[in-house]
PDB file of N, CA and C in Angstrom:
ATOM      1  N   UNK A   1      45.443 -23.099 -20.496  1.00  0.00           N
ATOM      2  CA  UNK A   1      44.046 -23.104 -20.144  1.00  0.00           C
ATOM      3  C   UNK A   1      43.234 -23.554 -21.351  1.00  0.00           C
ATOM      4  N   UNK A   2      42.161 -24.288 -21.279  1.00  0.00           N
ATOM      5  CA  UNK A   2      41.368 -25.033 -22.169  1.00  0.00           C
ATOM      6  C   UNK A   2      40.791 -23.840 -22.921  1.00  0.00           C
ATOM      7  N   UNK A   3      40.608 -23.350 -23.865  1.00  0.00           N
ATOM      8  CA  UNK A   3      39.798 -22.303 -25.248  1.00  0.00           C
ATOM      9  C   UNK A   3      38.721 -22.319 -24.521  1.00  0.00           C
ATOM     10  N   UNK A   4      37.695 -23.755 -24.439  1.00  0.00           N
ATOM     11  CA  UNK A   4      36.412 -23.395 -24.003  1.00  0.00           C
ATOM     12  C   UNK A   4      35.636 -23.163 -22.811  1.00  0.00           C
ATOM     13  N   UNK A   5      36.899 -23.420 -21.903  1.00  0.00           N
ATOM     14  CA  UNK A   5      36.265 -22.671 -20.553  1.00  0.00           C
ATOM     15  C   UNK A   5      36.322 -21.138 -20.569  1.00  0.00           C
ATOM     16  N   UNK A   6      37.168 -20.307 -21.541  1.00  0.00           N
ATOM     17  CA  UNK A   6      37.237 -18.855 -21.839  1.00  0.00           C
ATOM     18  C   UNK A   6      36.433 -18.643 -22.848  1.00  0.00           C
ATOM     19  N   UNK A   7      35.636 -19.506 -23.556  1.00  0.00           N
ATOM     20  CA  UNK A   7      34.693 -18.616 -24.219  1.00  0.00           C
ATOM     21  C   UNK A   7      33.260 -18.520 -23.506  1.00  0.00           C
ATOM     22  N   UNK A   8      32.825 -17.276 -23.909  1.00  0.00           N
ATOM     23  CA  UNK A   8      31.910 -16.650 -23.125  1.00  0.00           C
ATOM     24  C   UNK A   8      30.957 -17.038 -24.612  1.00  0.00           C
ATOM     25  N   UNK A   9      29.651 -17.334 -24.573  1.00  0.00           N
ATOM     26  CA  UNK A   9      28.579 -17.574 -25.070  1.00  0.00           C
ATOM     27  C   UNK A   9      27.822 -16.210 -25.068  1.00  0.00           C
ATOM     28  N   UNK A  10      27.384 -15.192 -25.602  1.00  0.00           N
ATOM     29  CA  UNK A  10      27.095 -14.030 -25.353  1.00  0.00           C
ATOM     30  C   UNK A  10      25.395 -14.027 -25.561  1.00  0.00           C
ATOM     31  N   UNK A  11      24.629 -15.069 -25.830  1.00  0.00           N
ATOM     32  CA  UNK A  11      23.540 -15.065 -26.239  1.00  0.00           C
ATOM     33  C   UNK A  11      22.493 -14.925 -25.175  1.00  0.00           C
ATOM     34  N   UNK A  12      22.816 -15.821 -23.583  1.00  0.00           N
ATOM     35  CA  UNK A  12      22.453 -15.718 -22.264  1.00  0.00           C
ATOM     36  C   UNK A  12      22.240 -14.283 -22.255  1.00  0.00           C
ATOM     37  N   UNK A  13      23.576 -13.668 -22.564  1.00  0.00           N
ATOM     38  CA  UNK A  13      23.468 -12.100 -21.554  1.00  0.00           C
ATOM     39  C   UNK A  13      22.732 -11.007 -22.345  1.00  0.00           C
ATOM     40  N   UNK A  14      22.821 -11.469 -23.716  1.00  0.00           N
ATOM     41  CA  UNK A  14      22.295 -10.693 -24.942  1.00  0.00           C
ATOM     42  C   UNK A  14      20.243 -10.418 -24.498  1.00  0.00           C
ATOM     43  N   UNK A  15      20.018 -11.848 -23.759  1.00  0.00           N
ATOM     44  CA  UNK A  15      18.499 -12.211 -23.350  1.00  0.00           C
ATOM     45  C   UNK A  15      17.921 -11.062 -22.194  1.00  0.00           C
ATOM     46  N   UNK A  16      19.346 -10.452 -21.443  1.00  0.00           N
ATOM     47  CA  UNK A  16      18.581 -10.197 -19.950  1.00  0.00           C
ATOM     48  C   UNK A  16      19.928  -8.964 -20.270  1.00  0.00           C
ATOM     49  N   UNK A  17      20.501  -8.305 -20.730  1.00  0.00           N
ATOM     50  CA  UNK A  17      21.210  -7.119 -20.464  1.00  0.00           C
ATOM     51  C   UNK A  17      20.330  -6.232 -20.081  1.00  0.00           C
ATOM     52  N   UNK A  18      19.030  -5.998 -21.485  1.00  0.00           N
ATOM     53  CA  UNK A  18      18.679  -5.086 -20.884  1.00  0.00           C
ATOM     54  C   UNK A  18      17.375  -4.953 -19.318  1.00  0.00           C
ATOM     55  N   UNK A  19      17.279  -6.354 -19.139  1.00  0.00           N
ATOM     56  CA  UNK A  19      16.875  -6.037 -18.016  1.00  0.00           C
ATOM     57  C   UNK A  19      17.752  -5.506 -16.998  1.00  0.00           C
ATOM     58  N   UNK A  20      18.862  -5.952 -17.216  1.00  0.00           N
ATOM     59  CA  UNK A  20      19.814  -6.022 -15.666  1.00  0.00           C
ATOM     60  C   UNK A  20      20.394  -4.365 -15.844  1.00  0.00           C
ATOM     61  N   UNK A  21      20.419  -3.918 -17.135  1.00  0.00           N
ATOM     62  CA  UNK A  21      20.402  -2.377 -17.632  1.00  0.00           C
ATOM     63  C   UNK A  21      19.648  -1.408 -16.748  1.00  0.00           C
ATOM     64  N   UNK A  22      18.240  -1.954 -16.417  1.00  0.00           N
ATOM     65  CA  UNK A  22      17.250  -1.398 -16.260  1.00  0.00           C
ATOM     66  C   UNK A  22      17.096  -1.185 -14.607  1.00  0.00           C
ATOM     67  N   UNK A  23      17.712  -2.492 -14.253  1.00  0.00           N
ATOM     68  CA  UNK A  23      17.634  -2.491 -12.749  1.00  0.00           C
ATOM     69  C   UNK A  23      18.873  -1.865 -11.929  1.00  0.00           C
ATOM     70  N   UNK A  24      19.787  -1.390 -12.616  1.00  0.00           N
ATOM     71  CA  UNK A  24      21.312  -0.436 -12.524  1.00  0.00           C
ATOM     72  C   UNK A  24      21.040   0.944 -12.795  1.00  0.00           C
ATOM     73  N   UNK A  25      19.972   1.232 -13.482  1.00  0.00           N
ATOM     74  CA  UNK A  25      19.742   2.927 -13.373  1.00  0.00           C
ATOM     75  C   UNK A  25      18.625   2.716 -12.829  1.00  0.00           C
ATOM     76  N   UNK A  26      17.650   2.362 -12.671  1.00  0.00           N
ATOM     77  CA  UNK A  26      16.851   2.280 -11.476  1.00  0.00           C
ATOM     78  C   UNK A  26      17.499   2.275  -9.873  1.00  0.00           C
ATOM     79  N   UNK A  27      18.569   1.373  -9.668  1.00  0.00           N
ATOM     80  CA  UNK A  27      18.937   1.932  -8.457  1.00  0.00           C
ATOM     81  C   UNK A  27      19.870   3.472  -8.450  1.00  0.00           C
ATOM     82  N   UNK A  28      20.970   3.336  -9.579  1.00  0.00           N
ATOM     83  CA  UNK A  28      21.038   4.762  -9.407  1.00  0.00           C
ATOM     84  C   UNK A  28      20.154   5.458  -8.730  1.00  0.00           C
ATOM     85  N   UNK A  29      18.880   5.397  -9.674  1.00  0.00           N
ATOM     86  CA  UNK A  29      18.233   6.825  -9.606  1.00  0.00           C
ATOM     87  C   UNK A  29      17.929   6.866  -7.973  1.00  0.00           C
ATOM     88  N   UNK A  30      17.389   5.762  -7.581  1.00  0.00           N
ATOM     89  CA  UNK A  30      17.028   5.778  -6.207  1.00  0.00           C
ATOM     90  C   UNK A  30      18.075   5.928  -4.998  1.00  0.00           C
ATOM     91  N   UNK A  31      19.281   5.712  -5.470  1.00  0.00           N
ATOM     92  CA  UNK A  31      20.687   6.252  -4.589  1.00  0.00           C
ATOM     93  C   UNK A  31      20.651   7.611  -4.870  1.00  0.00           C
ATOM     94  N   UNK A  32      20.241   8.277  -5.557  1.00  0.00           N
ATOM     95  CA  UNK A  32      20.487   9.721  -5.811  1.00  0.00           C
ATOM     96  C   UNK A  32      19.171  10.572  -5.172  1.00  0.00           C
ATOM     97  N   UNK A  33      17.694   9.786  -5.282  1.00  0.00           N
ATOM     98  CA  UNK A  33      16.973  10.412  -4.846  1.00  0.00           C
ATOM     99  C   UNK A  33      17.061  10.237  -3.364  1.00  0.00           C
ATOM    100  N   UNK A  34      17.661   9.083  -2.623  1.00  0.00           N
ATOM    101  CA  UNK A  34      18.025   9.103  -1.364  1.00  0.00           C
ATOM    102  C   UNK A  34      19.215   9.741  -0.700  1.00  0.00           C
ATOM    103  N   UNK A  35      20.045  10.112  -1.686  1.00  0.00           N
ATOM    104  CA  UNK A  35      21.455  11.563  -1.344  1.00  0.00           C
ATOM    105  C   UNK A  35      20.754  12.695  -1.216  1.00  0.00           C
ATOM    106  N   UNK A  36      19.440  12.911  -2.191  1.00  0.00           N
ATOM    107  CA  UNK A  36      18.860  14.544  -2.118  1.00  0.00           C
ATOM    108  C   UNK A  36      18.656  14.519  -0.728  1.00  0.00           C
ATOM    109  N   UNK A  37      17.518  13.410  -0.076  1.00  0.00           N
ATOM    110  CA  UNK A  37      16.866  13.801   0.754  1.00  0.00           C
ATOM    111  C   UNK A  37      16.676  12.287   1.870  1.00  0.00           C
ATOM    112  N   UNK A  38      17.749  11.828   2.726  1.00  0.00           N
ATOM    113  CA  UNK A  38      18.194  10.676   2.981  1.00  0.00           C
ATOM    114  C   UNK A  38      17.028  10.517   4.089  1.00  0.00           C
ATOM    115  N   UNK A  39      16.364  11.595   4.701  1.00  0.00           N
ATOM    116  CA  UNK A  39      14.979  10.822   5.629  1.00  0.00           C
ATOM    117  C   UNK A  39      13.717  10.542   4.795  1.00  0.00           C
ATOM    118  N   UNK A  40      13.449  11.186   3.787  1.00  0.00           N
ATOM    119  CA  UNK A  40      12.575  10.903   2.621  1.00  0.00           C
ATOM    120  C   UNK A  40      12.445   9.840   2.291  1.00  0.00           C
ATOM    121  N   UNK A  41      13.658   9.802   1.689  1.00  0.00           N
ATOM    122  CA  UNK A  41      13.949   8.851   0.988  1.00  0.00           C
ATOM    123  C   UNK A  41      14.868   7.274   1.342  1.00  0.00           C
ATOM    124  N   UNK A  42      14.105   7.004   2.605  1.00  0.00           N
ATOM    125  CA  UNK A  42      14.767   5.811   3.171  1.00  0.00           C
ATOM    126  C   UNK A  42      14.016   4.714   2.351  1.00  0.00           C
ATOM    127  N   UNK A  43      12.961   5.064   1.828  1.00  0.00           N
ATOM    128  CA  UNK A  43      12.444   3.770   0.730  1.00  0.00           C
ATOM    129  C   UNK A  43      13.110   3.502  -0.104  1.00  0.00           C
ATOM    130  N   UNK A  44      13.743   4.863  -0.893  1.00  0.00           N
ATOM    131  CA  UNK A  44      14.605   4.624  -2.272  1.00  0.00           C
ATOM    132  C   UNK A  44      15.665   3.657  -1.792  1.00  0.00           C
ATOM    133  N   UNK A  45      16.332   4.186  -0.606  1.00  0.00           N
ATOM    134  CA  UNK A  45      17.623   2.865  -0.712  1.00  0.00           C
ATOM    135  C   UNK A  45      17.300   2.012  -0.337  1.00  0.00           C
ATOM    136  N   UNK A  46      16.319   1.150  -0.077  1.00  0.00           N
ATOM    137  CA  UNK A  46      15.529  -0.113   0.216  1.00  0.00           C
ATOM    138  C   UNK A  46      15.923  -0.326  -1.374  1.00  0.00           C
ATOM    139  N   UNK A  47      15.156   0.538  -2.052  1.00  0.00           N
ATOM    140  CA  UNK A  47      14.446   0.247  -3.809  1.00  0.00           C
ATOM    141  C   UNK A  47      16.415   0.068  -4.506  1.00  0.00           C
ATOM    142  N   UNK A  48      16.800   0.952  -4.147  1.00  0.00           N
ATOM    143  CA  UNK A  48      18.328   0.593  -4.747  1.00  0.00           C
ATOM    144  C   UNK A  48      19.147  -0.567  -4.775  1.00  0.00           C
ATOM    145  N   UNK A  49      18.994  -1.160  -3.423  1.00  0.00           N
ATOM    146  CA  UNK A  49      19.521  -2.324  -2.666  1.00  0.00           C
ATOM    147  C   UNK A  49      18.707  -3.637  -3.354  1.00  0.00           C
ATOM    148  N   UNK A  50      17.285  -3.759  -3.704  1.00  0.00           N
ATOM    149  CA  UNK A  50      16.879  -4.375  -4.386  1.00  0.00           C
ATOM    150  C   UNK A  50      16.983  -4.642  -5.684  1.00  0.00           C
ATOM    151  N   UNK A  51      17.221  -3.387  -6.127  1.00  0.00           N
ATOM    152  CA  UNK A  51      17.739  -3.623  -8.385  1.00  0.00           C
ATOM    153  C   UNK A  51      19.042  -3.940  -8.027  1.00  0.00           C
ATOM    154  N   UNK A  52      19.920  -3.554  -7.202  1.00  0.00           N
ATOM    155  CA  UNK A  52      20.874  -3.772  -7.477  1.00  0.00           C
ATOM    156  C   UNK A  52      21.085  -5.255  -7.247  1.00  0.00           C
ATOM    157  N   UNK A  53      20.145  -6.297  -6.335  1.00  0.00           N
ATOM    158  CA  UNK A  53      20.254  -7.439  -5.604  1.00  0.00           C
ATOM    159  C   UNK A  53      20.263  -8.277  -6.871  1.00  0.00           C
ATOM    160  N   UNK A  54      18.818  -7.670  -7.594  1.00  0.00           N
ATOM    161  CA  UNK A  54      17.897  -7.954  -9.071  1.00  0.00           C
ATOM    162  C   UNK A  54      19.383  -8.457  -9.694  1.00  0.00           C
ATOM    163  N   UNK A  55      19.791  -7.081  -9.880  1.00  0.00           N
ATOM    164  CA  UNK A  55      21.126  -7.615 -11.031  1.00  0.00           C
ATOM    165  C   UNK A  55      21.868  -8.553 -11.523  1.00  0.00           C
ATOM    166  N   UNK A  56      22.595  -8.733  -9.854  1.00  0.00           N
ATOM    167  CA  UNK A  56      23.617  -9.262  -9.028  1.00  0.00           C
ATOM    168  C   UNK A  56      22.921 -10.663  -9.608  1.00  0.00           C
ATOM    169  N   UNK A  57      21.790 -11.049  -9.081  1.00  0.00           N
ATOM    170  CA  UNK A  57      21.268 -12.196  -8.983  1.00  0.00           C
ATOM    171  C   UNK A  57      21.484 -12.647 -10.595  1.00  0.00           C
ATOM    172  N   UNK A  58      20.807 -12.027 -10.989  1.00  0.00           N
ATOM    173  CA  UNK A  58      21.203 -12.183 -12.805  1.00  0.00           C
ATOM    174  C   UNK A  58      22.273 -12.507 -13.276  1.00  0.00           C
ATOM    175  N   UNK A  59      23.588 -11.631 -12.957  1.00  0.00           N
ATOM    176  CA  UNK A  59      24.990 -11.940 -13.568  1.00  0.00           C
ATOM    177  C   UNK A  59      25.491 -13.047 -12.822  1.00  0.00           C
ATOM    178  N   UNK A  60      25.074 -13.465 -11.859  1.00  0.00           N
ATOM    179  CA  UNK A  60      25.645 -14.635 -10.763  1.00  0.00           C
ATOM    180  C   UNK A  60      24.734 -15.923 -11.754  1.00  0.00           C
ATOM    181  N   UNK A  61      23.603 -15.931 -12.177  1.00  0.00           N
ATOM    182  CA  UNK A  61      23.101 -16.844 -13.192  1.00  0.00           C
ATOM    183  C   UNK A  61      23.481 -17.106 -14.189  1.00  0.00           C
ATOM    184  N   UNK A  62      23.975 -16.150 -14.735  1.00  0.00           N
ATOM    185  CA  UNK A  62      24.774 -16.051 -16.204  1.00  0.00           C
ATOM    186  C   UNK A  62      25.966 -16.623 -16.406  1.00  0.00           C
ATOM    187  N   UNK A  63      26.781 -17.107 -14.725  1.00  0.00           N
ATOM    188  CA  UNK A  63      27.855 -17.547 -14.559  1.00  0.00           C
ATOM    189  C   UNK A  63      28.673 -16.524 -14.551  1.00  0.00           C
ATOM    190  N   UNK A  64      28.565 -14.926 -14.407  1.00  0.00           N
ATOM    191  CA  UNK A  64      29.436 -13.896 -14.782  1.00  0.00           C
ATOM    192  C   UNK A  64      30.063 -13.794 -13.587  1.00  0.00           C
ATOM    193  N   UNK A  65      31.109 -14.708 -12.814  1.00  0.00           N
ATOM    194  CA  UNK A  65      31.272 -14.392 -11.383  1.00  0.00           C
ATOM    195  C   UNK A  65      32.160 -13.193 -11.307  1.00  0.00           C
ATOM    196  N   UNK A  66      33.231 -12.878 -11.983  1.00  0.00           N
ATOM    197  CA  UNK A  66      33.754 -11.753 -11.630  1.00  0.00           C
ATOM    198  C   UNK A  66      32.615 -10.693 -11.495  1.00  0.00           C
ATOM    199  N   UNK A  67      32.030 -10.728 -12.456  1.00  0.00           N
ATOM    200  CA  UNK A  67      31.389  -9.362 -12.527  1.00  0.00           C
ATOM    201  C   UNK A  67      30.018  -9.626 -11.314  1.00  0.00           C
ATOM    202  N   UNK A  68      29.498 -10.938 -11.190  1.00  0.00           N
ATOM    203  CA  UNK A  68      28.741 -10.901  -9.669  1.00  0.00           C
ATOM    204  C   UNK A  68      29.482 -10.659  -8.838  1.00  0.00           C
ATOM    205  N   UNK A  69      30.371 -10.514  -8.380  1.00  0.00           N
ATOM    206  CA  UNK A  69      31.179 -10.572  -7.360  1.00  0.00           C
ATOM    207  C   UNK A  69      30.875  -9.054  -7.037  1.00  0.00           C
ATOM    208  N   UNK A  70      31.717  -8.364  -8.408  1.00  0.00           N
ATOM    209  CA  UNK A  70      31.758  -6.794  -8.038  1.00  0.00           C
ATOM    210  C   UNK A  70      30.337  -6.081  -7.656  1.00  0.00           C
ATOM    211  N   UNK A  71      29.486  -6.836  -8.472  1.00  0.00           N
ATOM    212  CA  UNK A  71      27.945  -6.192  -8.390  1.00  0.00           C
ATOM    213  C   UNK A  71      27.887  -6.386  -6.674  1.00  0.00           C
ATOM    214  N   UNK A  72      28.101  -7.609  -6.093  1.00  0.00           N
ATOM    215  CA  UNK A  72      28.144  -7.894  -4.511  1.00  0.00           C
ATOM    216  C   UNK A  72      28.569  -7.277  -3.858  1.00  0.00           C
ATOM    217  N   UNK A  73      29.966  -6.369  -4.259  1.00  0.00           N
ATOM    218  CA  UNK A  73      30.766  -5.552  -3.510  1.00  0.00           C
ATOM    219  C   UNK A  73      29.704  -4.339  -3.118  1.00  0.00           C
ATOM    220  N   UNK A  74      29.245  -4.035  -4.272  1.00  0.00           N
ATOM    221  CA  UNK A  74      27.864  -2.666  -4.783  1.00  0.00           C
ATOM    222  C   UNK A  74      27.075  -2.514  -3.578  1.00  0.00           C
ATOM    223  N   UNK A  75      26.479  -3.821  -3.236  1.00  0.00           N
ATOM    224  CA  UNK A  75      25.523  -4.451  -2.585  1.00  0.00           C
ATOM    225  C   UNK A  75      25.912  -3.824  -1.125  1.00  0.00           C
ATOM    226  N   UNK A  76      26.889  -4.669  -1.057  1.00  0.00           N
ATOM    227  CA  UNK A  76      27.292  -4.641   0.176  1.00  0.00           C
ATOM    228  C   UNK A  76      27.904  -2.669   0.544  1.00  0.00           C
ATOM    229  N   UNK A  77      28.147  -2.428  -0.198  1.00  0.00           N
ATOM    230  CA  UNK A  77      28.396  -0.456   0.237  1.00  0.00           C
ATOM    231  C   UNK A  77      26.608   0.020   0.367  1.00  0.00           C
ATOM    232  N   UNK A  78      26.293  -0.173  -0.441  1.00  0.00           N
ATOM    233  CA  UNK A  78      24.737   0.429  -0.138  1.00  0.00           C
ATOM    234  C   UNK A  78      23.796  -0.217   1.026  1.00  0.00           C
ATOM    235  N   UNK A  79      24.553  -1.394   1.223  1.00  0.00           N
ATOM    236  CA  UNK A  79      24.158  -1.637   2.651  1.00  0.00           C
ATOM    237  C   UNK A  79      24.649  -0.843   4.194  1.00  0.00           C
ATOM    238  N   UNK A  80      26.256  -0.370   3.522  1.00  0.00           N
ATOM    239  CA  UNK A  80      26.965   0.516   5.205  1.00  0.00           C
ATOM    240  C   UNK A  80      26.127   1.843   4.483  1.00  0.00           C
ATOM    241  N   UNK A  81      25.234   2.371   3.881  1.00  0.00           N
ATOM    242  CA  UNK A  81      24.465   3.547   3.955  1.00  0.00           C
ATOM    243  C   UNK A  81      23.277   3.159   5.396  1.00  0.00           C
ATOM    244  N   UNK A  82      22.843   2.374   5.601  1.00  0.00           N
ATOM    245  CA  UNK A  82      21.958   2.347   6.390  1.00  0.00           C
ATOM    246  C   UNK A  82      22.311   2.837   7.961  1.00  0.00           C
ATOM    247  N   UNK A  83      23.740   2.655   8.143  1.00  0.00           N
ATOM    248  CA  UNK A  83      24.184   3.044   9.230  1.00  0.00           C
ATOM    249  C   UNK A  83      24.785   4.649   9.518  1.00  0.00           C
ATOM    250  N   UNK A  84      24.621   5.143   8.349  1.00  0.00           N
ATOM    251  CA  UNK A  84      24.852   6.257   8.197  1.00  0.00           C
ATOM    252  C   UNK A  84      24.246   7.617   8.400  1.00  0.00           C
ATOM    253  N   UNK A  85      24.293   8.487   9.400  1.00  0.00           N
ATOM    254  CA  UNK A  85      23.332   9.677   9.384  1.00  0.00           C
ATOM    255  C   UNK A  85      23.031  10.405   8.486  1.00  0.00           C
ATOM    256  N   UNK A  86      23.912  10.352   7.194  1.00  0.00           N
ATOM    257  CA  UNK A  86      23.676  11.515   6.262  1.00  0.00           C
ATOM    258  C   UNK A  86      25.066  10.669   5.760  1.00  0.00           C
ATOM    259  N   UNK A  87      23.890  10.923   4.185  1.00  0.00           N
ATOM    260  CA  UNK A  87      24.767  10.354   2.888  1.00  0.00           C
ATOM    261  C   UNK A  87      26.684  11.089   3.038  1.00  0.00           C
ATOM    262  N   UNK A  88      27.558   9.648   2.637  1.00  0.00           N
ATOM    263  CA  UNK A  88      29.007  10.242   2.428  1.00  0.00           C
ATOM    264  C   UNK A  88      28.840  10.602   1.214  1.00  0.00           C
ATOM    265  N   UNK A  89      29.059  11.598   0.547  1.00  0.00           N
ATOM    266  CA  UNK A  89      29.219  12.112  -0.582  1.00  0.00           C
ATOM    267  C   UNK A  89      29.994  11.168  -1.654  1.00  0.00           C
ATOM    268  N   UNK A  90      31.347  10.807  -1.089  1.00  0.00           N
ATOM    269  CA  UNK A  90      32.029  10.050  -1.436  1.00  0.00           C
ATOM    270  C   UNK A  90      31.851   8.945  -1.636  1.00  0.00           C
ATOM    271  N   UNK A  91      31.313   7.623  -0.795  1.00  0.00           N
ATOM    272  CA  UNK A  91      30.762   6.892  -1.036  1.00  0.00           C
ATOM    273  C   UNK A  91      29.967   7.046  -1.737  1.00  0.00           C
ATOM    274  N   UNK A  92      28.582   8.017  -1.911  1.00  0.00           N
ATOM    275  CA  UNK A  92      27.374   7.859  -3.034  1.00  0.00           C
ATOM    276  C   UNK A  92      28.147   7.792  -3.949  1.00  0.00           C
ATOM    277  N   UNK A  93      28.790   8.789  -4.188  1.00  0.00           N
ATOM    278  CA  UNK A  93      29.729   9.064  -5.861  1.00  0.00           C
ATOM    279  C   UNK A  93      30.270   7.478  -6.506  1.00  0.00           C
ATOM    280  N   UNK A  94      30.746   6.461  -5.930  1.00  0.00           N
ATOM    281  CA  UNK A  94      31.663   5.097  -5.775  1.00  0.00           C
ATOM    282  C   UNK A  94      30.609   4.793  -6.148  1.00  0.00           C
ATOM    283  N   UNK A  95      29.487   4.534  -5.229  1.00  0.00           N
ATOM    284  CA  UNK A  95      28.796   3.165  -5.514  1.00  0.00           C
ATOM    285  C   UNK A  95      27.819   3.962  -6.809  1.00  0.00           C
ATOM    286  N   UNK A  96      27.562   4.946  -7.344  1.00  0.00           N
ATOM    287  CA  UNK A  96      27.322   5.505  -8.701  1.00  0.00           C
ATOM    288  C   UNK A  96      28.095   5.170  -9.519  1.00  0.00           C
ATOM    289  N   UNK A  97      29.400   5.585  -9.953  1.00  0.00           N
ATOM    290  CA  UNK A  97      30.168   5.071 -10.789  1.00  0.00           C
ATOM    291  C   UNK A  97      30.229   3.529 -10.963  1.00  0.00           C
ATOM    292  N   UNK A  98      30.448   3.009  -9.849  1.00  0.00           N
ATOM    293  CA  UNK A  98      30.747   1.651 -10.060  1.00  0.00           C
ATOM    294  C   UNK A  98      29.218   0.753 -10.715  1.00  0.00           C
ATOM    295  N   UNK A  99      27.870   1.453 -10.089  1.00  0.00           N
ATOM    296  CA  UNK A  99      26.496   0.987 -10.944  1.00  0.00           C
ATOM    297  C   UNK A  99      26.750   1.303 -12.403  1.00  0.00           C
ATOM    298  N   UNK A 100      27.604   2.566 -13.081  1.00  0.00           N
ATOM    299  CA  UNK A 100      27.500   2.732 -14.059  1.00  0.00           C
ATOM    300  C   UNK A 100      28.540   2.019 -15.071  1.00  0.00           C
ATOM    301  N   UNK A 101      29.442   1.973 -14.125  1.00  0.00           N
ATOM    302  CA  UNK A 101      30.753   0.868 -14.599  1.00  0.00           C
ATOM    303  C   UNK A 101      30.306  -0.546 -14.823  1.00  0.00           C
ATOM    304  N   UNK A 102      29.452  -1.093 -14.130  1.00  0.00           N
ATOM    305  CA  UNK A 102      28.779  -2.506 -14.916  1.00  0.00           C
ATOM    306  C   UNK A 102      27.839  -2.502 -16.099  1.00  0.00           C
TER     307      UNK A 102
END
């Protein structure tokens, strides 16, 4: 494999980490304030689904496809919450870790 298709340029991500930082505990928080209280808080997972979109959109710019990809996977679980009567515990817990894992 060619050296310079594996080097990663770190200066792009160095520009916008901490935004994309910002928009990953922001949805946390709003996945968690929508586990407290999931009829309340049907805005928060609107607001979650959006930082997390925020992100996604970011690392998919950056060229980071593995890691857009996974952010997509994110996406897409906090989307099967909408069909859900009441938060899976289990699932919240996943798609938490895995926001905190990026």
């Amino acid at each position: 494999m060619n050296a310079a298709a594996t080097d990663l340029d770190p200066g792009p991500l160095s520009w916008v980490r901490g935004e994309i930082d910002l928009a990953l505990g922001r949805a946390g928080d709003s996945l968690e304030a929508w586990r407290r209280d999931p009829r309340a808080g049907a805005d928060e997972l609107q607001r979650a689904r959006l930082d997390m979109r925020q992100a996604r959109g970011a690392l998919a710019m950056l060229c980071l496809d593995g890691v857009a990809q996974y952010a997509s996977s994110l996406e897409q679980l906090l989307d099967t919450f909408d069909a859900a009567p009441a938060p899976d515990a289990a699932a919240v817990e996943a798609a938490q870790r895995g926001m905190a894992g990026l």
